[in-house]
PDB file of N, CA and C in Angstrom:
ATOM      1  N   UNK A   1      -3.241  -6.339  -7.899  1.00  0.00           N
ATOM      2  CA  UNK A   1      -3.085  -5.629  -6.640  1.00  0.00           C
ATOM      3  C   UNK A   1      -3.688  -6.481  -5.529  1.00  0.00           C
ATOM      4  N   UNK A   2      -3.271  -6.532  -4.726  1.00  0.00           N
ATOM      5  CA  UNK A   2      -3.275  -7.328  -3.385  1.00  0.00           C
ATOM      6  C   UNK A   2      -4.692  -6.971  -2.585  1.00  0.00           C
ATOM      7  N   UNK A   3      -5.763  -7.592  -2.096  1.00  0.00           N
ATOM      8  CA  UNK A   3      -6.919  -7.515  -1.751  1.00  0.00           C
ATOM      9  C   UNK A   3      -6.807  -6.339  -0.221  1.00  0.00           C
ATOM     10  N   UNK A   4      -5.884  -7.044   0.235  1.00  0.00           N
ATOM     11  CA  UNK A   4      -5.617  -5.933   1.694  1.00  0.00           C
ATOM     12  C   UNK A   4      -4.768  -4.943   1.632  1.00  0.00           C
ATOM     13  N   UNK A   5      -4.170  -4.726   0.639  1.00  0.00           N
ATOM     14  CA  UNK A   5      -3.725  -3.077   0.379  1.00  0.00           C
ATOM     15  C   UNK A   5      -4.959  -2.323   0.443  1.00  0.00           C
ATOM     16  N   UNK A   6      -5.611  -2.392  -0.550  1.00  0.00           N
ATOM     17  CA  UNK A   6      -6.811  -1.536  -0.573  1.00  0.00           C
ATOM     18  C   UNK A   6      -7.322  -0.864   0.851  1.00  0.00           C
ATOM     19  N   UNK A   7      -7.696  -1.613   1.962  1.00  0.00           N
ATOM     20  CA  UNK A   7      -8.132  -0.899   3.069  1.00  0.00           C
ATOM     21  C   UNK A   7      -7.071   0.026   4.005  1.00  0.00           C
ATOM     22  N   UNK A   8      -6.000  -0.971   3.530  1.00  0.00           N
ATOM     23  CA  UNK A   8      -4.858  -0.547   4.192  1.00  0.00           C
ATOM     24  C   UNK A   8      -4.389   1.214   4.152  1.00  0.00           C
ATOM     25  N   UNK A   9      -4.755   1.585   2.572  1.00  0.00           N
ATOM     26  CA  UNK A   9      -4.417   2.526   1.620  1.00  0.00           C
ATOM     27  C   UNK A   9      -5.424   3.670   2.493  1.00  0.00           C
ATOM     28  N   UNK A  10      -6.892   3.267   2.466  1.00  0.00           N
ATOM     29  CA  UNK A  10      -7.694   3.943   3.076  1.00  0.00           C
ATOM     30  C   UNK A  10      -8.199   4.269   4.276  1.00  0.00           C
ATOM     31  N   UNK A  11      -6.850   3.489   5.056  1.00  0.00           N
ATOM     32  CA  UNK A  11      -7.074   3.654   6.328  1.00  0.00           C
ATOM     33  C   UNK A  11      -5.946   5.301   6.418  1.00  0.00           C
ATOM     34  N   UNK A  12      -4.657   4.856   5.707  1.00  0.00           N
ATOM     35  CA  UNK A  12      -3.272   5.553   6.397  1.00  0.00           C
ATOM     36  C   UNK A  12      -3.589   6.782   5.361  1.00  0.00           C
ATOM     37  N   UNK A  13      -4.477   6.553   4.178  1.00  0.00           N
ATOM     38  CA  UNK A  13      -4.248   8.060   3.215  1.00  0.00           C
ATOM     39  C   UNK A  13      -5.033   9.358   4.085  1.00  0.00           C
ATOM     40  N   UNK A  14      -5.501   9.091   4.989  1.00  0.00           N
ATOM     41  CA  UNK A  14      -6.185  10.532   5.323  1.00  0.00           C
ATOM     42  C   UNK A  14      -4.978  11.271   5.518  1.00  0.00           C
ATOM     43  N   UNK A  15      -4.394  10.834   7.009  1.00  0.00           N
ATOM     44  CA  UNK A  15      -2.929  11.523   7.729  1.00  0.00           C
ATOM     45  C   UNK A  15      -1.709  11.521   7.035  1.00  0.00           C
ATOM     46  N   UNK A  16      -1.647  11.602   6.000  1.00  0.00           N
ATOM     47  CA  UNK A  16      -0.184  11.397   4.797  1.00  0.00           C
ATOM     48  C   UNK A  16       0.030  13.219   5.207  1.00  0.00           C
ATOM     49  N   UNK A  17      -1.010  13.706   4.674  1.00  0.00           N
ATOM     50  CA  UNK A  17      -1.044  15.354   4.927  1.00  0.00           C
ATOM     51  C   UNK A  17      -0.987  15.738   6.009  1.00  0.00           C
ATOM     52  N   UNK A  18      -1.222  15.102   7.059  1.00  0.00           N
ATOM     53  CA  UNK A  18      -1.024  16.037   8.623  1.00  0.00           C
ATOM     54  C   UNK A  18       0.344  15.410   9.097  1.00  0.00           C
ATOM     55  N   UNK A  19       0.699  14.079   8.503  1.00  0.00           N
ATOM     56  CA  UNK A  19       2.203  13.823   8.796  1.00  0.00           C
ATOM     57  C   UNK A  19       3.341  14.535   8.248  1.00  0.00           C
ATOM     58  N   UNK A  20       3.085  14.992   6.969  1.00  0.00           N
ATOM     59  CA  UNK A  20       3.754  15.867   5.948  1.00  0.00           C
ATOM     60  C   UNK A  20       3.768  17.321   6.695  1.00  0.00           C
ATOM     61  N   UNK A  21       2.676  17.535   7.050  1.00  0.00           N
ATOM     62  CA  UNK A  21       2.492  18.769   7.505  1.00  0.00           C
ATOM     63  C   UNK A  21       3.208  19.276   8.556  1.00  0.00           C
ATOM     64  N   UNK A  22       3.490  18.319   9.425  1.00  0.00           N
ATOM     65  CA  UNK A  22       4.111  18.446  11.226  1.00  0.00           C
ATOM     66  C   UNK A  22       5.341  18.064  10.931  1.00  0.00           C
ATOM     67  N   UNK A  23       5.537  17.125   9.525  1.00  0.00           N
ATOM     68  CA  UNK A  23       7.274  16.807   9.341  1.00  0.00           C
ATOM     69  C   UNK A  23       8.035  17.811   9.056  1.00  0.00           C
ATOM     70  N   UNK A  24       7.193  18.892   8.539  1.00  0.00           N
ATOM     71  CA  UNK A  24       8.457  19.975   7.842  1.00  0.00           C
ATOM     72  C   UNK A  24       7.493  21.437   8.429  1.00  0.00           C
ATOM     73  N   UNK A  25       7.956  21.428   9.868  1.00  0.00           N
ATOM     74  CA  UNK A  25       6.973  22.974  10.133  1.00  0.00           C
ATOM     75  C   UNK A  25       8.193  23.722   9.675  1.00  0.00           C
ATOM     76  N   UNK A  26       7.186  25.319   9.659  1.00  0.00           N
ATOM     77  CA  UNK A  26       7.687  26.416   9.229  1.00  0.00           C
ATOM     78  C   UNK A  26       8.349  26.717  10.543  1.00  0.00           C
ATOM     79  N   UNK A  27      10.273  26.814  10.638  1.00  0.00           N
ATOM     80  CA  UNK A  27      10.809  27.628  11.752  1.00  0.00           C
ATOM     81  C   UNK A  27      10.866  29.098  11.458  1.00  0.00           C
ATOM     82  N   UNK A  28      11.312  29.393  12.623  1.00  0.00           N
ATOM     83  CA  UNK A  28      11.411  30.715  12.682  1.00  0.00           C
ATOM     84  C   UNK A  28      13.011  30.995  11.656  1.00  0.00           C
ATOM     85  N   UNK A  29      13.049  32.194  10.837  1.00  0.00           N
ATOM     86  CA  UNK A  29      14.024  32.511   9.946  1.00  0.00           C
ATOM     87  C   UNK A  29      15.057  33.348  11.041  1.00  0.00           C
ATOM     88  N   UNK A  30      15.982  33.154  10.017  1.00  0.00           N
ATOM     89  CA  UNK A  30      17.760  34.778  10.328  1.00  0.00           C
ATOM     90  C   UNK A  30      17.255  35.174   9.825  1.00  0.00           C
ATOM     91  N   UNK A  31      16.990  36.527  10.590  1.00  0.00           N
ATOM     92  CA  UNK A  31      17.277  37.772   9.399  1.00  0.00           C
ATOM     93  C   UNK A  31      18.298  38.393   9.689  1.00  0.00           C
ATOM     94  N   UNK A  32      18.216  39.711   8.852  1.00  0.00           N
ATOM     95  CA  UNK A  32      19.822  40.155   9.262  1.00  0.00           C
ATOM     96  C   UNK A  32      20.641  40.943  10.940  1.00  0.00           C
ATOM     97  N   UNK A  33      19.374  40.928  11.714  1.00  0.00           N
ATOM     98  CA  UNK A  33      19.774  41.430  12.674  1.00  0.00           C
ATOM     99  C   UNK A  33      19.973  40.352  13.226  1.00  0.00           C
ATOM    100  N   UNK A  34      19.979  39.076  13.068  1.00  0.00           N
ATOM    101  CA  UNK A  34      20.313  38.091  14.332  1.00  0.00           C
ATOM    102  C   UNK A  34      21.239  37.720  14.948  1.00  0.00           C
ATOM    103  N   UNK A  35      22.223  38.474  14.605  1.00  0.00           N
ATOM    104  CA  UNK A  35      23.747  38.724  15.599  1.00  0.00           C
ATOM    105  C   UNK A  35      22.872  38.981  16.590  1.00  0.00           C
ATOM    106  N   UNK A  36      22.502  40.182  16.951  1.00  0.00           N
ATOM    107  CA  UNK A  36      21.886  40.306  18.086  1.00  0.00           C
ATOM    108  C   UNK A  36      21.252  39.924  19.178  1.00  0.00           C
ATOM    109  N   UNK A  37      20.472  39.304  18.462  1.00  0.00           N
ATOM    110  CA  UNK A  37      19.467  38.608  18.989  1.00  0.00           C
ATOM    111  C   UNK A  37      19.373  37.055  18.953  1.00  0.00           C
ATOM    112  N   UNK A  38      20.475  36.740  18.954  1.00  0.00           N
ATOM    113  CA  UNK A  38      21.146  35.431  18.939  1.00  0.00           C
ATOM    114  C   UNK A  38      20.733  34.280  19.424  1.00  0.00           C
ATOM    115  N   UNK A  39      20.748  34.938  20.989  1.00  0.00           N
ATOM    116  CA  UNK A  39      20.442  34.237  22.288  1.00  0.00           C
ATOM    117  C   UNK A  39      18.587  34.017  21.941  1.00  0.00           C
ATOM    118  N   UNK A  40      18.034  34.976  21.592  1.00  0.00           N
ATOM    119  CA  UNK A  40      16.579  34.959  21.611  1.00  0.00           C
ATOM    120  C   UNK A  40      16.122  34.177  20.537  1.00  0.00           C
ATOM    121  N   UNK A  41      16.979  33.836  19.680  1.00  0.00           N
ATOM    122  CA  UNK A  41      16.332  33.465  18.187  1.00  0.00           C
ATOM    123  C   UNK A  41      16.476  32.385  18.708  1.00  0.00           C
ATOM    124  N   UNK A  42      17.576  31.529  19.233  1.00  0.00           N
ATOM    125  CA  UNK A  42      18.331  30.095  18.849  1.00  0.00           C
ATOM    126  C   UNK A  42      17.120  29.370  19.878  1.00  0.00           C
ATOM    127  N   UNK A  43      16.412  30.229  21.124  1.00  0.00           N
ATOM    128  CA  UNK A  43      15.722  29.786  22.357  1.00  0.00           C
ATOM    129  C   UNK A  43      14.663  29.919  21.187  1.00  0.00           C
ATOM    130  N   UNK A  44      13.700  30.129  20.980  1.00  0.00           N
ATOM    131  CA  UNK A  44      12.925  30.135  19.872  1.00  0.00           C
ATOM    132  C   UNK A  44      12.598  29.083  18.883  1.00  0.00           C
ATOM    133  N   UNK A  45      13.878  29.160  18.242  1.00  0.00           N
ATOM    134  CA  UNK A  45      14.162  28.004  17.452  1.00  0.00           C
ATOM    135  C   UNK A  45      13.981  26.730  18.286  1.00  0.00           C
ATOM    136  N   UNK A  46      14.156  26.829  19.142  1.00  0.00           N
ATOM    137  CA  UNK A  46      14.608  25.178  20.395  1.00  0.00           C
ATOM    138  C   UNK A  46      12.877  24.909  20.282  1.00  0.00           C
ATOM    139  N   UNK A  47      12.265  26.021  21.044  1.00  0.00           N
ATOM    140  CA  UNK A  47      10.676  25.901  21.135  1.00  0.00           C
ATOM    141  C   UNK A  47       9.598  25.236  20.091  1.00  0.00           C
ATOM    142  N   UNK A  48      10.028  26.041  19.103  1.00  0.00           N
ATOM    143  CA  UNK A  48       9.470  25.587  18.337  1.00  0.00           C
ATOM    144  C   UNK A  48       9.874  23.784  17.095  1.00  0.00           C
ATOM    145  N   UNK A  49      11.184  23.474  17.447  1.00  0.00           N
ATOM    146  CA  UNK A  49      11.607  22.130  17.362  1.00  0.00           C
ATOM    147  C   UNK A  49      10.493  21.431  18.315  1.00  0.00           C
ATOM    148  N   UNK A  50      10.866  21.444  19.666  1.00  0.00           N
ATOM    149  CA  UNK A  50       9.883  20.802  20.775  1.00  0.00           C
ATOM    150  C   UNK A  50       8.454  20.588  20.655  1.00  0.00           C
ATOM    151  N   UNK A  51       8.215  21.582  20.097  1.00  0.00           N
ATOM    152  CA  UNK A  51       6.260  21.715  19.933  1.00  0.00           C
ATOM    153  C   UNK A  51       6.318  20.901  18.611  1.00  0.00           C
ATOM    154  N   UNK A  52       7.099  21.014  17.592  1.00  0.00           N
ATOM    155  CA  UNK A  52       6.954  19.940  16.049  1.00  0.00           C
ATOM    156  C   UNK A  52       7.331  18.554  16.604  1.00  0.00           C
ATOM    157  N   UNK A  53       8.436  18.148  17.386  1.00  0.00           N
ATOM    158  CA  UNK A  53       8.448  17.238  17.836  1.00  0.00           C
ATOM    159  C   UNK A  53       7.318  16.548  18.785  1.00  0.00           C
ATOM    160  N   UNK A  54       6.735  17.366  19.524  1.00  0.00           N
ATOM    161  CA  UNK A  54       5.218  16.750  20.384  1.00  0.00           C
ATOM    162  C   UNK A  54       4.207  16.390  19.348  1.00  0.00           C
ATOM    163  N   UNK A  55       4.336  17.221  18.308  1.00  0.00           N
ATOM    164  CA  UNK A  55       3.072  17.274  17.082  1.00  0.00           C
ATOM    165  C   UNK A  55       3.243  15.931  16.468  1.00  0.00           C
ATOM    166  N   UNK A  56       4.693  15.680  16.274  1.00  0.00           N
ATOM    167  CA  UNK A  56       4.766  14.071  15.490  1.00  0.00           C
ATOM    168  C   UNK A  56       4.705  13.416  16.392  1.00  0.00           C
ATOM    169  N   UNK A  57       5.381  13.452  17.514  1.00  0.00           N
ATOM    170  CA  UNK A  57       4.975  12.321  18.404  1.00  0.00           C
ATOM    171  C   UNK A  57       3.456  11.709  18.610  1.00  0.00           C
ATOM    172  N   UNK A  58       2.405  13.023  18.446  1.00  0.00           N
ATOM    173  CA  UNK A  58       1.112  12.687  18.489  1.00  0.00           C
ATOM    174  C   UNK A  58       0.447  12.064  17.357  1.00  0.00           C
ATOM    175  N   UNK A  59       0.608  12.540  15.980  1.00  0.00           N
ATOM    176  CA  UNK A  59       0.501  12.364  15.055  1.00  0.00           C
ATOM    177  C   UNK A  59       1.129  10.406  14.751  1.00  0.00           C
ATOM    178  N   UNK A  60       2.459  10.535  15.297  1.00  0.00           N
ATOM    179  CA  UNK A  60       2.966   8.986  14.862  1.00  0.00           C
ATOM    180  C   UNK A  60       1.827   8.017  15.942  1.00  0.00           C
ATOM    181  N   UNK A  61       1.377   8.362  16.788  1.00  0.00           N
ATOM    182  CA  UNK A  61       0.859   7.288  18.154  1.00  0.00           C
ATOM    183  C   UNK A  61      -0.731   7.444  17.808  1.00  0.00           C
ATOM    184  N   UNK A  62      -1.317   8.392  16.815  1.00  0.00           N
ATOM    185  CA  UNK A  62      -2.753   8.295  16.183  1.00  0.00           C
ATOM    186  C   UNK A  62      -1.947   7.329  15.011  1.00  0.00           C
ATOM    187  N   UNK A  63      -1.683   7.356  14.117  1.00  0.00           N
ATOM    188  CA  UNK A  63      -1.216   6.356  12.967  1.00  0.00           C
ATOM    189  C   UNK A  63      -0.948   5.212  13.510  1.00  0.00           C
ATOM    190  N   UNK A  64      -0.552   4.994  14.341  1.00  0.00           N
ATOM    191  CA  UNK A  64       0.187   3.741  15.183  1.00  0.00           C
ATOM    192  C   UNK A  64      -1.338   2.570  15.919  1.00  0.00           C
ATOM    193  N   UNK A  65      -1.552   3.873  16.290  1.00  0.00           N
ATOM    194  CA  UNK A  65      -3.226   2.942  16.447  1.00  0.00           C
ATOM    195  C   UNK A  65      -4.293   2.509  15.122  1.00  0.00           C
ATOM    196  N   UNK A  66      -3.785   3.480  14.483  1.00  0.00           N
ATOM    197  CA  UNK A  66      -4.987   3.366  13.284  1.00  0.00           C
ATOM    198  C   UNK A  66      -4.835   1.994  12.338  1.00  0.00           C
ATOM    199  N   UNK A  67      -2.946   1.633  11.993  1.00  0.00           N
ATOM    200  CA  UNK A  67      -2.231   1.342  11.638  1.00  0.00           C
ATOM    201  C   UNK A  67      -2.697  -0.381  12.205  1.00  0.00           C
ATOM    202  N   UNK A  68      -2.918  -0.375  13.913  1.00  0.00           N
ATOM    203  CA  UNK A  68      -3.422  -1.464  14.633  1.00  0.00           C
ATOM    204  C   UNK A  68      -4.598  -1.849  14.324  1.00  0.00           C
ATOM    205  N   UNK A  69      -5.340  -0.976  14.458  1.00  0.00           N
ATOM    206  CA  UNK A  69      -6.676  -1.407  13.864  1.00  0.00           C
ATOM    207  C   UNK A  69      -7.033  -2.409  12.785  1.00  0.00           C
ATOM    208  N   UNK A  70      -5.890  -1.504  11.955  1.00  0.00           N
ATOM    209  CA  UNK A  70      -6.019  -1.917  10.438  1.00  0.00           C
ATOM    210  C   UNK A  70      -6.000  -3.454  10.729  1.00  0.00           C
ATOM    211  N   UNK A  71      -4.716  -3.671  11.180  1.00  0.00           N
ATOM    212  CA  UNK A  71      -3.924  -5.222  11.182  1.00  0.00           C
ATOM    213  C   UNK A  71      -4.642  -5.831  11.579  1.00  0.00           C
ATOM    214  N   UNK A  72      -5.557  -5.804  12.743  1.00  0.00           N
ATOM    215  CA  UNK A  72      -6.418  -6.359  13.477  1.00  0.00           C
ATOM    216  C   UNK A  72      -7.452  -6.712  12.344  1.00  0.00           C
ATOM    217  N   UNK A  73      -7.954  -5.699  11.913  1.00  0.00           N
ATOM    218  CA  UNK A  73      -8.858  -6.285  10.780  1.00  0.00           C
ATOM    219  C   UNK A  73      -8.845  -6.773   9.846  1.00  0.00           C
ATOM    220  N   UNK A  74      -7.482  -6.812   9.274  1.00  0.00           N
ATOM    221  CA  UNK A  74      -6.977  -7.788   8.319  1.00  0.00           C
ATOM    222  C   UNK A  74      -6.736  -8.882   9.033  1.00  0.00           C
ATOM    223  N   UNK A  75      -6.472  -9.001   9.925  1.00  0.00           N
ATOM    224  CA  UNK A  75      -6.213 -10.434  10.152  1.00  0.00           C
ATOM    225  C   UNK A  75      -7.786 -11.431  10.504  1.00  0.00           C
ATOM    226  N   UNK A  76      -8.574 -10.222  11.463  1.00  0.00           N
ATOM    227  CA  UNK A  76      -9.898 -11.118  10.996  1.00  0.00           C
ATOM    228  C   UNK A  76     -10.469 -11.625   9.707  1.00  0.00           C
ATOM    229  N   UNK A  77     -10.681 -10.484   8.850  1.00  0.00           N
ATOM    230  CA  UNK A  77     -10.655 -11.092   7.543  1.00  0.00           C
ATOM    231  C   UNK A  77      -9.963 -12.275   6.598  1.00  0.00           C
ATOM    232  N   UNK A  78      -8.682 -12.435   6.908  1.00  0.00           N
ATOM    233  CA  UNK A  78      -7.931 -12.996   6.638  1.00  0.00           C
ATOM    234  C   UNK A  78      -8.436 -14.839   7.090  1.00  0.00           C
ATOM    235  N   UNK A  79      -8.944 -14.291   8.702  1.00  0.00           N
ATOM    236  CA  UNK A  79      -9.387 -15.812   9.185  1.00  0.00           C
ATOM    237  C   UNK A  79     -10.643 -16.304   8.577  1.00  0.00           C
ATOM    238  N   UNK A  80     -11.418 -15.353   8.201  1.00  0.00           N
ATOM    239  CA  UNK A  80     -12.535 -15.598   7.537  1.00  0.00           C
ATOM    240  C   UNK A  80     -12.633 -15.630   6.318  1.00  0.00           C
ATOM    241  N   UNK A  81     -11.809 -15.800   5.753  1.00  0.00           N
ATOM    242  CA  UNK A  81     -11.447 -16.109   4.319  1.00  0.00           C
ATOM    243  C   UNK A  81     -10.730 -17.522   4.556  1.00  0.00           C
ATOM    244  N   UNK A  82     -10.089 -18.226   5.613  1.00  0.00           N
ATOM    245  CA  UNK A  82      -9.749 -18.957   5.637  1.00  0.00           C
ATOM    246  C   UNK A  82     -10.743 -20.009   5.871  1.00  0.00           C
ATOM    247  N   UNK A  83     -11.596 -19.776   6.871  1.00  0.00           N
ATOM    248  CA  UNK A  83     -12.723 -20.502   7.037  1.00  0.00           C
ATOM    249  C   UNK A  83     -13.802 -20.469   5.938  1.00  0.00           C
ATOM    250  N   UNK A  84     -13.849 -19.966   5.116  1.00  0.00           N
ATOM    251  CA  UNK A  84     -14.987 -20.197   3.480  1.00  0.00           C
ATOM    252  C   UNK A  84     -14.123 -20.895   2.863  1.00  0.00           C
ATOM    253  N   UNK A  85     -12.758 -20.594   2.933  1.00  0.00           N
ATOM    254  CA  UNK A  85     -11.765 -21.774   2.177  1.00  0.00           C
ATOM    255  C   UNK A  85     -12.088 -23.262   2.362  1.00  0.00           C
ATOM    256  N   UNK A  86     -12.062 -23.575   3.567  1.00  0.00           N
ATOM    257  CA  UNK A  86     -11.748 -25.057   3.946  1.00  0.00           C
ATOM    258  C   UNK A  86     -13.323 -25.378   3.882  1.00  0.00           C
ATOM    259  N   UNK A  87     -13.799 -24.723   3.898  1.00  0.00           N
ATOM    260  CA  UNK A  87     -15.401 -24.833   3.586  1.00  0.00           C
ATOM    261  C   UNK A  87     -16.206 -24.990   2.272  1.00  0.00           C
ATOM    262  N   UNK A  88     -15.488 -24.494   1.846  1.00  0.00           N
ATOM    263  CA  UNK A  88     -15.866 -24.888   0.066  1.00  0.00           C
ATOM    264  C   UNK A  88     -15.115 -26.099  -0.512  1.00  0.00           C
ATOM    265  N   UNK A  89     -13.846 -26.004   0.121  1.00  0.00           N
ATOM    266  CA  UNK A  89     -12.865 -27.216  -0.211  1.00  0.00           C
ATOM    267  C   UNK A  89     -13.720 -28.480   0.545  1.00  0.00           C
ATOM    268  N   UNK A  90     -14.307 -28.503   1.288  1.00  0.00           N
ATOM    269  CA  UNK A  90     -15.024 -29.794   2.241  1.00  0.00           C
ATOM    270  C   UNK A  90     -16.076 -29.865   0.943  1.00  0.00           C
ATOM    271  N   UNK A  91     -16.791 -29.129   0.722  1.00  0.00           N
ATOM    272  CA  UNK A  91     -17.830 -28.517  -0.237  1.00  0.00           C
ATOM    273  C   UNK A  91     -17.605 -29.639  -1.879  1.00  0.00           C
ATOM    274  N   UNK A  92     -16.570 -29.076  -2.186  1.00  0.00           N
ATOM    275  CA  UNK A  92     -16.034 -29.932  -3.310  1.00  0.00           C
ATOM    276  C   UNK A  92     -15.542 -31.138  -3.224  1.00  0.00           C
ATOM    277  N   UNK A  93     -15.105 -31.740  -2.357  1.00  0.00           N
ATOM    278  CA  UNK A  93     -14.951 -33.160  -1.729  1.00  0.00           C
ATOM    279  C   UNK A  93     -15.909 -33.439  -2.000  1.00  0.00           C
ATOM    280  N   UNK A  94     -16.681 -33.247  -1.032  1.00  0.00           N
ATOM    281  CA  UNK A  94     -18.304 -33.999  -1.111  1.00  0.00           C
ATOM    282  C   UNK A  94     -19.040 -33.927  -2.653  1.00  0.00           C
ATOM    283  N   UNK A  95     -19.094 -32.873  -3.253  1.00  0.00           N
ATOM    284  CA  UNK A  95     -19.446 -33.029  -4.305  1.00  0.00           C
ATOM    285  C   UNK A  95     -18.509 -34.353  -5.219  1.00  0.00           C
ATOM    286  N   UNK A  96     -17.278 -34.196  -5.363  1.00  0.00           N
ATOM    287  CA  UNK A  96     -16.555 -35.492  -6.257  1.00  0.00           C
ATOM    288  C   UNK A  96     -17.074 -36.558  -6.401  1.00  0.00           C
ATOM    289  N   UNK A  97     -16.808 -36.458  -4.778  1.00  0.00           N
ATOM    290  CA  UNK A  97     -17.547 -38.451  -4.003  1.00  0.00           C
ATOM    291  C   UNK A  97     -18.739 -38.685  -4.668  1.00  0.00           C
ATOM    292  N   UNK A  98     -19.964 -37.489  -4.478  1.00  0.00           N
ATOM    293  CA  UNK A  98     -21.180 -37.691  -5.143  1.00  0.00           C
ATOM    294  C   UNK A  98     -21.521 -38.232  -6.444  1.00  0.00           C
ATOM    295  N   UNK A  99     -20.253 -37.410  -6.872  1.00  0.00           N
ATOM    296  CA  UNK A  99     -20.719 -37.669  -8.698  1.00  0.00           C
ATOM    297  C   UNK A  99     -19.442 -39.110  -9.171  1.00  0.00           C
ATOM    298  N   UNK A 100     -18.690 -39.422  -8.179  1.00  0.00           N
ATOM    299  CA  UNK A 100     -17.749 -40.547  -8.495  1.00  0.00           C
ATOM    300  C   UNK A 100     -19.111 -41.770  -8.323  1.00  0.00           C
ATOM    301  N   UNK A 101     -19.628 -41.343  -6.875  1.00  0.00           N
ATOM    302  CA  UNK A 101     -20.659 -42.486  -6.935  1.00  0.00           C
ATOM    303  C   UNK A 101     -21.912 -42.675  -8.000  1.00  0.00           C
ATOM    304  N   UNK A 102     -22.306 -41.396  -8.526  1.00  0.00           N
ATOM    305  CA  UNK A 102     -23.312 -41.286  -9.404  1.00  0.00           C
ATOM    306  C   UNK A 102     -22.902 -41.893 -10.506  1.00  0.00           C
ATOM    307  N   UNK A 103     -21.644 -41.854 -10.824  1.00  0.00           N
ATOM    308  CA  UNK A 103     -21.214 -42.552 -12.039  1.00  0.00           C
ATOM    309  C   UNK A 103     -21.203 -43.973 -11.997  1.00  0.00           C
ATOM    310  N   UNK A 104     -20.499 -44.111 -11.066  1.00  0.00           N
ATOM    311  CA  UNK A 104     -20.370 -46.025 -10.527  1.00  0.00           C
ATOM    312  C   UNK A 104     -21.886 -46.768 -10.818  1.00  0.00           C
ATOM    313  N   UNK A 105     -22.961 -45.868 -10.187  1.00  0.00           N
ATOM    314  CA  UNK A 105     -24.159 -46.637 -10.123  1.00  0.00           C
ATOM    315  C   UNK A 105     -24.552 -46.470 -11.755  1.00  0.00           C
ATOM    316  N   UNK A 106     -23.998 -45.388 -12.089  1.00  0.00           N
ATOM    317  CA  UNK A 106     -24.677 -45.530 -14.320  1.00  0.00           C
ATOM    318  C   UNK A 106     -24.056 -46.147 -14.455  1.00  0.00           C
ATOM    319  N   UNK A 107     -22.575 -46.802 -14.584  1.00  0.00           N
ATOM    320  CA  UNK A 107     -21.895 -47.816 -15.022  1.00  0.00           C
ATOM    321  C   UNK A 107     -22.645 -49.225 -14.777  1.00  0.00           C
ATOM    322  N   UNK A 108     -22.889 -49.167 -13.600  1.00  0.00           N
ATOM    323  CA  UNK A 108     -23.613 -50.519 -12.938  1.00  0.00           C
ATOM    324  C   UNK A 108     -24.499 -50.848 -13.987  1.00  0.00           C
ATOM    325  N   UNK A 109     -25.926 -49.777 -13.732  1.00  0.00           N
ATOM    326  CA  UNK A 109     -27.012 -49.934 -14.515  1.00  0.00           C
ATOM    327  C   UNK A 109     -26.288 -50.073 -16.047  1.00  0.00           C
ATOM    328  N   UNK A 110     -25.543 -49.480 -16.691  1.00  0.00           N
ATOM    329  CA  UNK A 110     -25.849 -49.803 -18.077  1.00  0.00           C
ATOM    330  C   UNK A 110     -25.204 -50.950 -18.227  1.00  0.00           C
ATOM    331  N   UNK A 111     -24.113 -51.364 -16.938  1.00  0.00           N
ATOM    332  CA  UNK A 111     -23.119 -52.691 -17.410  1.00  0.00           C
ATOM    333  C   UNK A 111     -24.300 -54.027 -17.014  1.00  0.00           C
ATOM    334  N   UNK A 112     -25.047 -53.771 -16.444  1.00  0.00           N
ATOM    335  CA  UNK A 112     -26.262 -55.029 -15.906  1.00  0.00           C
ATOM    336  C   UNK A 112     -27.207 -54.942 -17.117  1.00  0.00           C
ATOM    337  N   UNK A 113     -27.585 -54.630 -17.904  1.00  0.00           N
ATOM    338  CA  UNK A 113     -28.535 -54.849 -19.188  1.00  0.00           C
ATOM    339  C   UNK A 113     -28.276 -55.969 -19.802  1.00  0.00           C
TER     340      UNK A 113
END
């Protein structure tokens, strides 16, 4: 599993449930008198579309930031993982050279006896 899923996971799992929640509100039902009341139900119905629609709209533009955050901080991380990289890699260079030369000079010494 991928190192930056993990935060990723624990950033977006809180709002899974309040996105779920505002994706499928409860409308208003037919019942059987709604011949009648036709005009009143369908205005109703409209209302309450509008208010679920404001709810996700709010809901998507909190995720959307959170979502930013995230990226933002993966990508710092990301740079700072890059920089211990090239840093250990300089790290191990220098070490090679060391021990290429450490060897050269035991060769020396035991080839001069």
């Amino acid at each position: 599993m991928p190192a930056w899923l993990i935060p990723v996971l624990k950033s977006v799992l809180p709002y899974v449930g309040t996105i779920v929640s505002a994706a499928a509100p409860v409308f208003t039902k037919k019942s059987a008198d709604a011949a009648a009341n036709q005009a009143i139900l369908l205005q109703q119905q409209i209302t309450e579309l509008q208010a679920a629609a404001s709810a996700n709209d709010a809901h998507i533009k909190e995720l959307a930031i959170q979502m930013q955050n995230t990226v933002e901080a993966l990508e710092m991380g990301a740079s700072l993982a890059e920089k211990r990289h090239q840093w250990i890699l300089v790290l191990c260079i220098l070490a090679i050279i060391i021990s290429v030369i450490s060897l050269s000079i035991a060769l020396y010494i035991f080839l001069a006896r």
